[in-house]
C-alpha atoms as a PDB file:
ATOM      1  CA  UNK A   1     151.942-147.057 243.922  1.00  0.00           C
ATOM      2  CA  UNK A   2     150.021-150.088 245.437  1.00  0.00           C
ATOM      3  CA  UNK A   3     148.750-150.670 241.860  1.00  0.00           C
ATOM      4  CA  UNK A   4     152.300-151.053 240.817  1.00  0.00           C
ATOM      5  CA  UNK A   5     153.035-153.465 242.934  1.00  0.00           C
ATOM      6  CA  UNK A   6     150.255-155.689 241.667  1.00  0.00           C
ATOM      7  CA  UNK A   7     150.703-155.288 238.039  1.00  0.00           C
ATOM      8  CA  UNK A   8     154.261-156.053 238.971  1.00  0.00           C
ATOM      9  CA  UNK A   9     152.942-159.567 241.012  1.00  0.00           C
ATOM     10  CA  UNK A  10     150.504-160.547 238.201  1.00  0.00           C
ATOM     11  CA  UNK A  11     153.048-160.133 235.542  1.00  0.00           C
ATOM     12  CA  UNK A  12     154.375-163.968 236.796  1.00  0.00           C
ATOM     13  CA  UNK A  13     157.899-162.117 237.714  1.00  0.00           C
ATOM     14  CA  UNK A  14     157.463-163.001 240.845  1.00  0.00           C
ATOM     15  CA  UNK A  15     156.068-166.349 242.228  1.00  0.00           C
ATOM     16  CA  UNK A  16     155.898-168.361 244.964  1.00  0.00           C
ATOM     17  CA  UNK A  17     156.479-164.889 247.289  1.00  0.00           C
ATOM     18  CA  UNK A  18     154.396-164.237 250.381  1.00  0.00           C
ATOM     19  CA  UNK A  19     153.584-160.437 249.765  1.00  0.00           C
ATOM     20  CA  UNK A  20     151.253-159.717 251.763  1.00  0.00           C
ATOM     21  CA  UNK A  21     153.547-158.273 254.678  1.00  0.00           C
ATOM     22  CA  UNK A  22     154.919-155.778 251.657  1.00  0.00           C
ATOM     23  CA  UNK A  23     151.488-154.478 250.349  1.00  0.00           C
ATOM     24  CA  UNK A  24     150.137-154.006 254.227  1.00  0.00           C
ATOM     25  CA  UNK A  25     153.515-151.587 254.383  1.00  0.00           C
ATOM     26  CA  UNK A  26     152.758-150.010 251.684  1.00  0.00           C
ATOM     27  CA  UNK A  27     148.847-149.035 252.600  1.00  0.00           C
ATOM     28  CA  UNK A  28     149.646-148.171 256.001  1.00  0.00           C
ATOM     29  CA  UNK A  29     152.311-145.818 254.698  1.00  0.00           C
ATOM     30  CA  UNK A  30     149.781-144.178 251.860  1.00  0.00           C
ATOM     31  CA  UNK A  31     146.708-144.020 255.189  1.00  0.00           C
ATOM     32  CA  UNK A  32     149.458-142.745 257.137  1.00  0.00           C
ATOM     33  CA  UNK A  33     149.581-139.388 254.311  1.00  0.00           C
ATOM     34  CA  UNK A  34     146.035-139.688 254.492  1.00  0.00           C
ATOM     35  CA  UNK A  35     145.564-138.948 258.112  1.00  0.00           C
ATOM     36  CA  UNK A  36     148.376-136.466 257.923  1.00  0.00           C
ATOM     37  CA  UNK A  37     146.248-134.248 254.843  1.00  0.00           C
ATOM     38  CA  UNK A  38     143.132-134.840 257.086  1.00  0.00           C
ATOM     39  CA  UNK A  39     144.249-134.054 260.130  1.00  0.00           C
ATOM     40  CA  UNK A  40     146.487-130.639 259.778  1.00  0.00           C
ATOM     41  CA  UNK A  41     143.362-128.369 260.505  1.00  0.00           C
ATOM     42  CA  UNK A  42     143.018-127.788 264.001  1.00  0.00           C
ATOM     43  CA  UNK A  43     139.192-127.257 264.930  1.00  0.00           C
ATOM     44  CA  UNK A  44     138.260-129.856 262.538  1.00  0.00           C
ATOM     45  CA  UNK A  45     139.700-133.107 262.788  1.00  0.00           C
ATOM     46  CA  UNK A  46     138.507-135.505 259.972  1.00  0.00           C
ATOM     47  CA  UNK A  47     139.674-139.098 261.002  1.00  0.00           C
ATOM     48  CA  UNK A  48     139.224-142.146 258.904  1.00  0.00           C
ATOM     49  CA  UNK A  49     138.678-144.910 260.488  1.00  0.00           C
ATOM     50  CA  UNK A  50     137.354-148.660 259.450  1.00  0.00           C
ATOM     51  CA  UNK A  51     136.218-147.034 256.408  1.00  0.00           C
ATOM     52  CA  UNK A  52     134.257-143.784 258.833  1.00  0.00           C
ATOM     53  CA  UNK A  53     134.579-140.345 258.766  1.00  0.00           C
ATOM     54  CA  UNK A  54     134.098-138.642 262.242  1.00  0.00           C
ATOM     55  CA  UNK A  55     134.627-135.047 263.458  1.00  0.00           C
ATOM     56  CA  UNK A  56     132.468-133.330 266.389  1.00  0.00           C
ATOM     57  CA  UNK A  57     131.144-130.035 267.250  1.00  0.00           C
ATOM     58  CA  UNK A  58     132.912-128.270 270.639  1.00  0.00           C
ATOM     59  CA  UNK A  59     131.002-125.758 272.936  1.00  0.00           C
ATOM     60  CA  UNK A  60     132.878-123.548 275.776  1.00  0.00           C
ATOM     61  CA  UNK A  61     135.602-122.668 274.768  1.00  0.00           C
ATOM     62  CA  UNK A  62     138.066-119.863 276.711  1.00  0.00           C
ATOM     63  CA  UNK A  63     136.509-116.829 275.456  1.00  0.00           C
ATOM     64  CA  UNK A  64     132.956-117.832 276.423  1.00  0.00           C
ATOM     65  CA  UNK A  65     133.961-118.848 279.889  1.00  0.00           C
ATOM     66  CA  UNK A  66     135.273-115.937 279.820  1.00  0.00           C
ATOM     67  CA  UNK A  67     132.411-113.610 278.917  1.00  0.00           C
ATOM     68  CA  UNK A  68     129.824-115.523 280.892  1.00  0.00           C
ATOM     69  CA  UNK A  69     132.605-114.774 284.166  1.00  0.00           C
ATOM     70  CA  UNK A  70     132.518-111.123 282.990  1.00  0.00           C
ATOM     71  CA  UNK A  71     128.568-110.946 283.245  1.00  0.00           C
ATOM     72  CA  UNK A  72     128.384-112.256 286.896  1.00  0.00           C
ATOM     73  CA  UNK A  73     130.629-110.156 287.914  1.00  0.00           C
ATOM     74  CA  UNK A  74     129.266-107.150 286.372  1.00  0.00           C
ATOM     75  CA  UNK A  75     125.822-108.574 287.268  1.00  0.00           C
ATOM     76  CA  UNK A  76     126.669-108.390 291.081  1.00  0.00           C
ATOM     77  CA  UNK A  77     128.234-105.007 290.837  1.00  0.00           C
ATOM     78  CA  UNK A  78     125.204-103.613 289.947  1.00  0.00           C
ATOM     79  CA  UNK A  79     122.976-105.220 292.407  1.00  0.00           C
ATOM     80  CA  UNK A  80     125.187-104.529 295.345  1.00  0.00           C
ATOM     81  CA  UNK A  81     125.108-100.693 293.876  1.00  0.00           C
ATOM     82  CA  UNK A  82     121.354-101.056 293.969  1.00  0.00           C
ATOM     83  CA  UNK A  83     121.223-102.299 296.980  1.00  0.00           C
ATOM     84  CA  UNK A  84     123.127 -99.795 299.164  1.00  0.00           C
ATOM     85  CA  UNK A  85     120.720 -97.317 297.184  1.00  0.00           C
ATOM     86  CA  UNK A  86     117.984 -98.852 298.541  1.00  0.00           C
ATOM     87  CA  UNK A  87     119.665 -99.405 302.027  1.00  0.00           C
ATOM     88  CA  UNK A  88     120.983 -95.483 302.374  1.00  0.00           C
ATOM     89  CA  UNK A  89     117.462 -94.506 301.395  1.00  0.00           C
ATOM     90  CA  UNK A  90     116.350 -95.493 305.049  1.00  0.00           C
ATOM     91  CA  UNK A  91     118.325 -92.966 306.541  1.00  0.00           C
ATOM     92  CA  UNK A  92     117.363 -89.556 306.549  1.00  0.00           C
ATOM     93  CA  UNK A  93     120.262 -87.966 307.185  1.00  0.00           C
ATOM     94  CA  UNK A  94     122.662 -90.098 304.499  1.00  0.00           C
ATOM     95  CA  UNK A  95     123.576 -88.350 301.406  1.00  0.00           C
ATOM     96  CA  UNK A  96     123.269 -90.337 297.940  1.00  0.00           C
ATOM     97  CA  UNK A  97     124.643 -89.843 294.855  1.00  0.00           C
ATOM     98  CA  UNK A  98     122.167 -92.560 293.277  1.00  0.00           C
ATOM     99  CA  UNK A  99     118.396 -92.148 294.269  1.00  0.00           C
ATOM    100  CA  UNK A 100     116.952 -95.521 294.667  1.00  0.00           C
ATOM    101  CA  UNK A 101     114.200 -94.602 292.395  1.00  0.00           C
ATOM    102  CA  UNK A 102     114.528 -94.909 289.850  1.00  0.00           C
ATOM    103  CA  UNK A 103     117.827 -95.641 289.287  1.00  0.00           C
ATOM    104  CA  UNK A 104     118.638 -98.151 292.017  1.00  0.00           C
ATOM    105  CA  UNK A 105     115.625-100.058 291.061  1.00  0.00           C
ATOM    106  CA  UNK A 106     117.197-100.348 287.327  1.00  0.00           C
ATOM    107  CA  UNK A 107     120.198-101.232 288.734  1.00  0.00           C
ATOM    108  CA  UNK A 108     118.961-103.844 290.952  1.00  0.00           C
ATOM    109  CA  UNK A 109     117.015-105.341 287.826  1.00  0.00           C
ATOM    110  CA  UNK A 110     120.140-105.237 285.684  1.00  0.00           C
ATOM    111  CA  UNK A 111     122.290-106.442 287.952  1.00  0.00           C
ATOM    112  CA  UNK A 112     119.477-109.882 288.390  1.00  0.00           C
ATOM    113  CA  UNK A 113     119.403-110.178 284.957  1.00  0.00           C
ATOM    114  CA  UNK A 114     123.120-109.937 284.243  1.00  0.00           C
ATOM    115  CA  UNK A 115     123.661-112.767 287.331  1.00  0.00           C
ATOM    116  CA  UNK A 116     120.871-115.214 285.955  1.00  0.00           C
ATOM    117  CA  UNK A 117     122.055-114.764 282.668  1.00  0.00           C
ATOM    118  CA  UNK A 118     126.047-115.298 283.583  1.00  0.00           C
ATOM    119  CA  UNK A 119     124.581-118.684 285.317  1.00  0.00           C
ATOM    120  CA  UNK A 120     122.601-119.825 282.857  1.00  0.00           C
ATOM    121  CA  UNK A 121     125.958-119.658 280.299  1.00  0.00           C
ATOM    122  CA  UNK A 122     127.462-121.648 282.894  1.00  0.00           C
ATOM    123  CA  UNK A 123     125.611-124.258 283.457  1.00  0.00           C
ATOM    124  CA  UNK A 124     124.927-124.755 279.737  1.00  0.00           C
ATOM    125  CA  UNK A 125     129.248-125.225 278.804  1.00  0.00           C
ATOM    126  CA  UNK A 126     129.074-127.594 282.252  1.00  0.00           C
ATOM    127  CA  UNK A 127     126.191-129.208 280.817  1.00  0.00           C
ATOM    128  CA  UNK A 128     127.840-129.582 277.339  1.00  0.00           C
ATOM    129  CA  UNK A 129     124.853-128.159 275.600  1.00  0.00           C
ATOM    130  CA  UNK A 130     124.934-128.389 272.014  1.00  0.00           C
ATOM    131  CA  UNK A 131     127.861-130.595 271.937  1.00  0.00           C
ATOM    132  CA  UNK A 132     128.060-133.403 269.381  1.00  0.00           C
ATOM    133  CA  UNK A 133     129.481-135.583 266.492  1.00  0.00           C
ATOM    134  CA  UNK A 134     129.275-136.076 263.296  1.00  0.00           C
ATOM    135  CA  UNK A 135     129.851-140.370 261.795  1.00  0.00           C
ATOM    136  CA  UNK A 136     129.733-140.960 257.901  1.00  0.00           C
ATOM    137  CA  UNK A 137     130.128-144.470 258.106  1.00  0.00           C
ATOM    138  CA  UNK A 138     130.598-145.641 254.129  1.00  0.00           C
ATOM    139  CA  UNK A 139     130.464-149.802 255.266  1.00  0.00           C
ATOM    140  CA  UNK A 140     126.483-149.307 256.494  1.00  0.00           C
ATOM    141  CA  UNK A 141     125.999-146.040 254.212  1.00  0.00           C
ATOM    142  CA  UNK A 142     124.437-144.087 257.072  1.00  0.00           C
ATOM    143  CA  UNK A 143     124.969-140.832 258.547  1.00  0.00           C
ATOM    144  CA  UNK A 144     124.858-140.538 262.816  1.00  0.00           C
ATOM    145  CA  UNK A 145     124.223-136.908 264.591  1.00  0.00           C
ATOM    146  CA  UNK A 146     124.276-137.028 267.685  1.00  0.00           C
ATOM    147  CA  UNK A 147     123.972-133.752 270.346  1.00  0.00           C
ATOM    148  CA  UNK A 148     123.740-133.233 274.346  1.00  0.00           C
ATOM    149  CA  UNK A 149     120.713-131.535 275.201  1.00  0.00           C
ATOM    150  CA  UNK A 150     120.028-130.292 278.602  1.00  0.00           C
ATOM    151  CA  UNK A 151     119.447-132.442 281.427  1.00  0.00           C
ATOM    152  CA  UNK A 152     115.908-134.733 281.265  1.00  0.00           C
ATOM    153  CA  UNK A 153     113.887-137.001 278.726  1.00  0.00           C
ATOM    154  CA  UNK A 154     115.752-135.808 275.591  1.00  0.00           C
ATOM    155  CA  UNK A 155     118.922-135.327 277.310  1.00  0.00           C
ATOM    156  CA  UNK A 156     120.548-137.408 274.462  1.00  0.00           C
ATOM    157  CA  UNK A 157     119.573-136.629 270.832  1.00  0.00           C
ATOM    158  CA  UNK A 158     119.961-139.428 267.833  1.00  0.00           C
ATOM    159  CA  UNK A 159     119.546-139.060 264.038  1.00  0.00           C
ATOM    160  CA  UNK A 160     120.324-141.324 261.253  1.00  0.00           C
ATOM    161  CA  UNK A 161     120.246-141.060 257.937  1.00  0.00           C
ATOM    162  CA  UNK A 162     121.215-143.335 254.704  1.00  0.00           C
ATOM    163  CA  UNK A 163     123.683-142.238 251.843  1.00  0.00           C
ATOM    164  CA  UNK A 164     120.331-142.667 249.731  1.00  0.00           C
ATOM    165  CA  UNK A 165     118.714-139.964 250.870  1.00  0.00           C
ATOM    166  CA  UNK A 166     120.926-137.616 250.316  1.00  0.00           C
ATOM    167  CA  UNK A 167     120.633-135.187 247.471  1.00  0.00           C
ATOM    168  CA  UNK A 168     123.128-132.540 247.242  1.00  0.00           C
ATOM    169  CA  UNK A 169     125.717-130.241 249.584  1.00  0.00           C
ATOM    170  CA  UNK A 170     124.737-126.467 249.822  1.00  0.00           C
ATOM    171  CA  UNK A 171     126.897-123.914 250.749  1.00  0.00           C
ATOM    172  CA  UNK A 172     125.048-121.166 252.366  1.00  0.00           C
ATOM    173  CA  UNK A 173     126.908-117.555 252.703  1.00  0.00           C
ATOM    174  CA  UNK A 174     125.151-115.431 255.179  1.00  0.00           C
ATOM    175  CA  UNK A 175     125.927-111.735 254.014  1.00  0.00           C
ATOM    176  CA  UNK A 176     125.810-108.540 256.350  1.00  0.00           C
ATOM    177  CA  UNK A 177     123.251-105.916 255.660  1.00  0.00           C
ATOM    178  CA  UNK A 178     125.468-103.923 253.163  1.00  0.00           C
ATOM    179  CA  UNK A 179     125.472-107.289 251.041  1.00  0.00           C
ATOM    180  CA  UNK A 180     129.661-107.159 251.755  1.00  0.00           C
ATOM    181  CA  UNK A 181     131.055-110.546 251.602  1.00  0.00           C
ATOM    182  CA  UNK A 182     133.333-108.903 254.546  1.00  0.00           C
ATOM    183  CA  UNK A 183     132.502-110.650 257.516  1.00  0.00           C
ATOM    184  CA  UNK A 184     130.350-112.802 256.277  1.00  0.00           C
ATOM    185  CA  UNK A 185     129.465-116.280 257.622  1.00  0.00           C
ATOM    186  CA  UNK A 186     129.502-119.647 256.160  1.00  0.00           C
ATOM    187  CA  UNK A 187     127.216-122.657 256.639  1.00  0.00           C
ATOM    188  CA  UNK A 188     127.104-126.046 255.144  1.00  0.00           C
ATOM    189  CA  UNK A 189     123.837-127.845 255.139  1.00  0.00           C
ATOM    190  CA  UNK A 190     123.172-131.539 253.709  1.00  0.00           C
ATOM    191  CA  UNK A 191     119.967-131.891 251.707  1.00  0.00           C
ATOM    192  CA  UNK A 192     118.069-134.773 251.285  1.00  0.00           C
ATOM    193  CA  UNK A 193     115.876-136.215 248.952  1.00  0.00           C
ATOM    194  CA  UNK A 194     112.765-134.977 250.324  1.00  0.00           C
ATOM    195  CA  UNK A 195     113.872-131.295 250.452  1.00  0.00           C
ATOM    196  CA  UNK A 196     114.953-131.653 254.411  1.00  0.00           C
ATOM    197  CA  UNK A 197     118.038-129.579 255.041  1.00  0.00           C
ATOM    198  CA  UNK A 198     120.521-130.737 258.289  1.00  0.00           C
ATOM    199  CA  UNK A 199     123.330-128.059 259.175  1.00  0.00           C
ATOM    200  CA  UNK A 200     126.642-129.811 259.506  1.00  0.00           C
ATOM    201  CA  UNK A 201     129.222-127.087 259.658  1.00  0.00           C
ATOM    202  CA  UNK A 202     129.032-123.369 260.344  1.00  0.00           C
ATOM    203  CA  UNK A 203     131.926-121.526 259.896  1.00  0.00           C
ATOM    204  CA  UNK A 204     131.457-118.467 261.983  1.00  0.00           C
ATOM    205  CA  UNK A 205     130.779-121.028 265.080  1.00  0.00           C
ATOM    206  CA  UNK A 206     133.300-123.156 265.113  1.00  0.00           C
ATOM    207  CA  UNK A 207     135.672-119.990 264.417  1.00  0.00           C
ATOM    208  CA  UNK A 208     137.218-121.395 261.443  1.00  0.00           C
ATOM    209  CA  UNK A 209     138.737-119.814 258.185  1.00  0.00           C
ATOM    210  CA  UNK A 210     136.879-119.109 254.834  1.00  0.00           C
ATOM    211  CA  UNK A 211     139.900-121.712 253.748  1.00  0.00           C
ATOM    212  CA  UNK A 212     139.890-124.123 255.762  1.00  0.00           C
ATOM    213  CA  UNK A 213     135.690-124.587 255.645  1.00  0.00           C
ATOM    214  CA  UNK A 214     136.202-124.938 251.651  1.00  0.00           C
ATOM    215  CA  UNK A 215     138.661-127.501 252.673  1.00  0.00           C
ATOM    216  CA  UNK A 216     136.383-129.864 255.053  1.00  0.00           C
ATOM    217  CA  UNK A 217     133.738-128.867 252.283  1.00  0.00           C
ATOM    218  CA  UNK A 218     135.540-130.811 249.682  1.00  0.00           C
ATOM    219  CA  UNK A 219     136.367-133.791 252.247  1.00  0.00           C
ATOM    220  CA  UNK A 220     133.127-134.175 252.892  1.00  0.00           C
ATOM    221  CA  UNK A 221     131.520-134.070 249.273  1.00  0.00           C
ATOM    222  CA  UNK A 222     134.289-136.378 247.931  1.00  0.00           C
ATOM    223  CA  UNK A 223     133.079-138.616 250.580  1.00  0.00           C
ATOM    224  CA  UNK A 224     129.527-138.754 250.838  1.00  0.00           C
ATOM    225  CA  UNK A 225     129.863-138.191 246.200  1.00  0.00           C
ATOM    226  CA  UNK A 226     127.406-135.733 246.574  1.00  0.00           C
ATOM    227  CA  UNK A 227     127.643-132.065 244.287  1.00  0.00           C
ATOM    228  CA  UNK A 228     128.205-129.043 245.950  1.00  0.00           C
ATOM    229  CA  UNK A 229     125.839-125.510 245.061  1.00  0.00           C
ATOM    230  CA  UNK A 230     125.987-122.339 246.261  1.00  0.00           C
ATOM    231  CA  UNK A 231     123.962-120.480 247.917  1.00  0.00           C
ATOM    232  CA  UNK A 232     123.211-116.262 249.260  1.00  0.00           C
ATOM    233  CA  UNK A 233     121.270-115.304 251.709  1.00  0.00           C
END
Protein backbone atom coordinates (compact mmCIF):
# COMPACT_ATOMS: atom_id res chain seq x y z
CA UNK A 1 0.00 0.00 0.00
CA UNK A 2 2.67 2.60 1.14
CA UNK A 3 4.48 1.70 -2.13
CA UNK A 4 1.44 2.84 -3.95
CA UNK A 5 1.36 5.86 -2.65
CA UNK A 6 4.87 6.66 -3.79
CA UNK A 7 4.73 5.39 -7.24
CA UNK A 8 1.59 7.45 -7.27
CA UNK A 9 3.81 10.82 -5.87
CA UNK A 10 6.75 10.15 -8.26
CA UNK A 11 4.56 9.79 -11.22
CA UNK A 12 4.53 14.03 -11.19
CA UNK A 13 0.49 13.70 -10.62
CA UNK A 14 0.84 15.27 -7.76
CA UNK A 15 3.15 18.28 -6.93
CA UNK A 16 3.70 20.84 -4.76
CA UNK A 17 1.67 18.54 -1.87
CA UNK A 18 3.01 18.20 1.66
CA UNK A 19 2.50 14.32 2.12
CA UNK A 20 4.18 13.53 4.67
CA UNK A 21 1.20 13.76 7.30
CA UNK A 22 -0.60 11.05 4.72
CA UNK A 23 2.28 8.44 4.49
CA UNK A 24 2.92 8.71 8.56
CA UNK A 25 -1.09 7.60 8.57
CA UNK A 26 -0.63 5.16 6.53
CA UNK A 27 2.55 3.34 8.43
CA UNK A 28 1.11 3.78 11.70
CA UNK A 29 -2.04 2.09 10.45
CA UNK A 30 0.06 -0.99 8.66
CA UNK A 31 2.47 -1.12 12.50
CA UNK A 32 -0.76 -0.87 14.07
CA UNK A 33 -1.72 -4.69 12.14
CA UNK A 34 1.66 -5.46 12.98
CA UNK A 35 1.41 -5.23 16.69
CA UNK A 36 -2.05 -6.67 16.50
CA UNK A 37 -0.50 -10.22 14.52
CA UNK A 38 2.34 -10.00 17.17
CA UNK A 39 0.67 -9.49 20.01
CA UNK A 40 -2.57 -12.00 20.00
CA UNK A 41 -0.55 -14.81 21.87
CA UNK A 42 -0.84 -14.44 25.39
CA UNK A 43 2.42 -15.83 27.19
CA UNK A 44 4.47 -14.45 24.51
CA UNK A 45 4.25 -10.98 23.70
CA UNK A 46 6.53 -9.99 20.72
CA UNK A 47 6.59 -6.07 20.62
CA UNK A 48 8.33 -4.05 18.02
CA UNK A 49 9.62 -1.26 18.99
CA UNK A 50 12.29 1.44 17.42
CA UNK A 51 13.13 -1.26 15.13
CA UNK A 52 13.53 -4.11 18.60
CA UNK A 53 12.03 -7.15 19.26
CA UNK A 54 11.47 -7.84 23.06
CA UNK A 55 9.57 -10.59 24.94
CA UNK A 56 10.63 -11.97 28.57
CA UNK A 57 10.59 -15.12 30.43
CA UNK A 58 7.93 -15.20 33.69
CA UNK A 59 8.56 -17.40 36.85
CA UNK A 60 5.70 -18.01 39.67
CA UNK A 61 2.98 -18.26 38.35
CA UNK A 62 -0.52 -19.49 40.34
CA UNK A 63 0.00 -23.08 40.17
CA UNK A 64 3.54 -22.99 41.59
CA UNK A 65 2.56 -20.76 44.44
CA UNK A 66 0.33 -23.01 44.78
CA UNK A 67 2.27 -26.26 45.05
CA UNK A 68 5.12 -24.76 47.02
CA UNK A 69 1.89 -23.64 49.73
CA UNK A 70 0.82 -27.32 49.48
CA UNK A 71 4.40 -28.62 50.58
CA UNK A 72 4.60 -26.43 53.79
CA UNK A 73 1.66 -27.35 54.77
CA UNK A 74 2.05 -30.94 54.29
CA UNK A 75 5.64 -30.45 55.52
CA UNK A 76 4.35 -29.26 59.01
CA UNK A 77 1.73 -31.92 59.24
CA UNK A 78 4.16 -34.37 59.34
CA UNK A 79 6.50 -32.89 61.77
CA UNK A 80 3.86 -31.99 64.27
CA UNK A 81 2.76 -35.92 63.77
CA UNK A 82 6.36 -36.72 64.56
CA UNK A 83 6.57 -34.76 67.16
CA UNK A 84 3.66 -35.82 69.42
CA UNK A 85 5.26 -39.38 68.61
CA UNK A 86 8.18 -38.44 70.11
CA UNK A 87 6.41 -36.41 72.95
CA UNK A 88 3.76 -39.47 73.91
CA UNK A 89 6.80 -41.72 73.94
CA UNK A 90 7.76 -40.11 77.41
CA UNK A 91 4.86 -41.37 79.01
CA UNK A 92 4.55 -44.75 80.00
CA UNK A 93 1.22 -45.12 80.38
CA UNK A 94 0.06 -43.22 76.83
CA UNK A 95 -1.04 -45.42 74.11
CA UNK A 96 0.35 -44.71 70.41
CA UNK A 97 -0.74 -45.62 67.31
CA UNK A 98 2.70 -44.37 65.70
CA UNK A 99 5.94 -45.62 67.52
CA UNK A 100 8.42 -42.89 67.42
CA UNK A 101 10.92 -45.22 66.04
CA UNK A 102 11.02 -45.58 63.48
CA UNK A 103 8.28 -44.06 62.09
CA UNK A 104 8.09 -40.75 63.94
CA UNK A 105 11.67 -40.22 63.21
CA UNK A 106 10.75 -40.55 59.27
CA UNK A 107 8.11 -38.42 59.78
CA UNK A 108 9.92 -35.79 61.54
CA UNK A 109 12.62 -35.93 58.63
CA UNK A 110 9.93 -35.68 55.97
CA UNK A 111 8.09 -33.28 57.40
CA UNK A 112 11.86 -30.89 57.60
CA UNK A 113 12.44 -31.64 54.29
CA UNK A 114 8.99 -30.92 52.89
CA UNK A 115 9.12 -27.30 55.06
CA UNK A 116 12.73 -26.33 53.77
CA UNK A 117 11.86 -27.32 50.50
CA UNK A 118 8.23 -25.35 50.42
CA UNK A 119 10.58 -22.23 51.59
CA UNK A 120 13.11 -22.51 49.40
CA UNK A 121 10.23 -22.36 46.31
CA UNK A 122 9.23 -19.35 48.00
CA UNK A 123 11.80 -17.39 48.32
CA UNK A 124 13.05 -18.22 44.81
CA UNK A 125 9.31 -16.73 42.91
CA UNK A 126 9.90 -13.65 45.68
CA UNK A 127 13.32 -13.48 44.54
CA UNK A 128 12.32 -13.64 40.81
CA UNK A 129 14.80 -16.35 40.10
CA UNK A 130 15.23 -17.15 36.62
CA UNK A 131 13.29 -14.27 35.43
CA UNK A 132 14.39 -12.40 32.31
CA UNK A 133 14.18 -10.81 28.77
CA UNK A 134 14.92 -11.35 25.66
CA UNK A 135 16.07 -7.71 23.12
CA UNK A 136 16.84 -8.33 19.30
CA UNK A 137 17.69 -4.97 18.61
CA UNK A 138 18.13 -4.91 14.46
CA UNK A 139 19.58 -0.85 14.60
CA UNK A 140 22.96 -2.17 16.71
CA UNK A 141 22.53 -5.94 15.40
CA UNK A 142 22.96 -7.36 18.89
CA UNK A 143 21.15 -9.73 20.94
CA UNK A 144 20.65 -8.80 25.09
CA UNK A 145 19.75 -11.77 27.74
CA UNK A 146 19.38 -10.76 30.65
CA UNK A 147 18.20 -13.06 34.00
CA UNK A 148 17.77 -12.45 37.97
CA UNK A 149 19.88 -14.67 39.80
CA UNK A 150 19.68 -15.03 43.46
CA UNK A 151 20.65 -12.45 45.77
CA UNK A 152 24.76 -11.50 45.82
CA UNK A 153 27.73 -10.80 43.30
CA UNK A 154 25.95 -12.21 40.21
CA UNK A 155 22.63 -11.18 41.30
CA UNK A 156 22.19 -9.61 37.77
CA UNK A 157 23.24 -11.66 34.71
CA UNK A 158 24.22 -9.87 31.13
CA UNK A 159 24.92 -11.42 27.69
CA UNK A 160 25.32 -9.93 24.36
CA UNK A 161 25.69 -11.15 21.28
CA UNK A 162 25.96 -9.72 17.48
CA UNK A 163 23.62 -10.78 14.51
CA UNK A 164 27.13 -12.03 13.09
CA UNK A 165 27.55 -14.65 15.14
CA UNK A 166 24.73 -16.26 14.70
CA UNK A 167 24.48 -19.37 12.61
CA UNK A 168 21.26 -21.07 12.49
CA UNK A 169 17.77 -21.68 14.71
CA UNK A 170 17.33 -25.34 16.02
CA UNK A 171 14.32 -26.72 17.04
CA UNK A 172 14.88 -29.32 19.60
CA UNK A 173 11.84 -31.92 20.37
CA UNK A 174 12.43 -33.68 23.57
CA UNK A 175 10.55 -37.13 23.16
CA UNK A 176 9.26 -39.39 26.15
CA UNK A 177 10.79 -42.75 26.63
CA UNK A 178 8.33 -44.60 24.26
CA UNK A 179 9.75 -42.16 21.46
CA UNK A 180 5.74 -40.78 21.30
CA UNK A 181 5.65 -37.32 20.08
CA UNK A 182 2.61 -37.27 22.79
CA UNK A 183 3.65 -35.08 25.38
CA UNK A 184 6.55 -34.15 24.15
CA UNK A 185 8.44 -30.88 24.81
CA UNK A 186 9.76 -28.24 22.63
CA UNK A 187 12.89 -26.07 22.86
CA UNK A 188 14.36 -23.46 20.68
CA UNK A 189 18.03 -22.84 20.94
CA UNK A 190 20.11 -20.10 18.86
CA UNK A 191 23.45 -21.34 17.54
CA UNK A 192 26.27 -19.43 16.87
CA UNK A 193 29.09 -19.47 14.77
CA UNK A 194 31.38 -21.16 17.01
CA UNK A 195 29.04 -24.12 17.75
CA UNK A 196 27.70 -22.32 21.21
CA UNK A 197 24.03 -23.07 21.65
CA UNK A 198 21.76 -20.32 23.95
CA UNK A 199 18.10 -21.63 24.83
CA UNK A 200 15.60 -18.93 24.05
CA UNK A 201 12.23 -20.57 24.29
CA UNK A 202 11.02 -23.80 25.84
CA UNK A 203 7.73 -24.71 25.24
CA UNK A 204 6.85 -27.03 28.03
CA UNK A 205 8.02 -24.02 30.52
CA UNK A 206 6.42 -21.31 29.54
CA UNK A 207 3.19 -23.65 29.12
CA UNK A 208 2.59 -22.76 25.65
CA UNK A 209 1.01 -24.66 22.60
CA UNK A 210 2.88 -26.84 19.96
CA UNK A 211 1.11 -23.86 17.70
CA UNK A 212 1.74 -21.10 19.06
CA UNK A 213 5.81 -22.00 19.71
CA UNK A 214 5.93 -22.67 15.73
CA UNK A 215 4.43 -19.30 15.60
CA UNK A 216 7.10 -17.17 17.79
CA UNK A 217 9.53 -19.69 15.93
CA UNK A 218 8.84 -18.12 12.64
CA UNK A 219 8.82 -14.42 14.21
CA UNK A 220 11.89 -14.88 15.41
CA UNK A 221 13.77 -16.52 12.33
CA UNK A 222 12.17 -13.96 9.94
CA UNK A 223 13.77 -11.54 12.19
CA UNK A 224 17.09 -12.43 13.14
CA UNK A 225 17.12 -14.17 8.80
CA UNK A 226 18.49 -17.05 10.23
CA UNK A 227 17.25 -20.96 8.86
CA UNK A 228 15.47 -23.05 11.02
CA UNK A 229 16.53 -27.24 11.48
CA UNK A 230 15.13 -29.72 13.33
CA UNK A 231 16.16 -31.56 15.75
CA UNK A 232 15.22 -35.23 18.16
CA UNK A 233 16.40 -35.99 21.11
Amino acid sequence: MLKTYMKFFESGLIKNINIKPLLNGIIKITWDKILQVLNKSRYFNLTYKFKRLWWEEKVGDLSDKMLSLFIIIGGLCFLTVGVITFIKQNFEDSYQIIPFFPQGMILIFYGTIGILLGIFQNLTMWWNIGWGFYELDNVSKEIFIYRQSYPGKNEEIYLTFFFKDLNYLKVLIVLREDLTPVNSQKQLLLYLKDNRKIPILTEFVKKISFKEFDYQTVVISRYLKIPITLATK
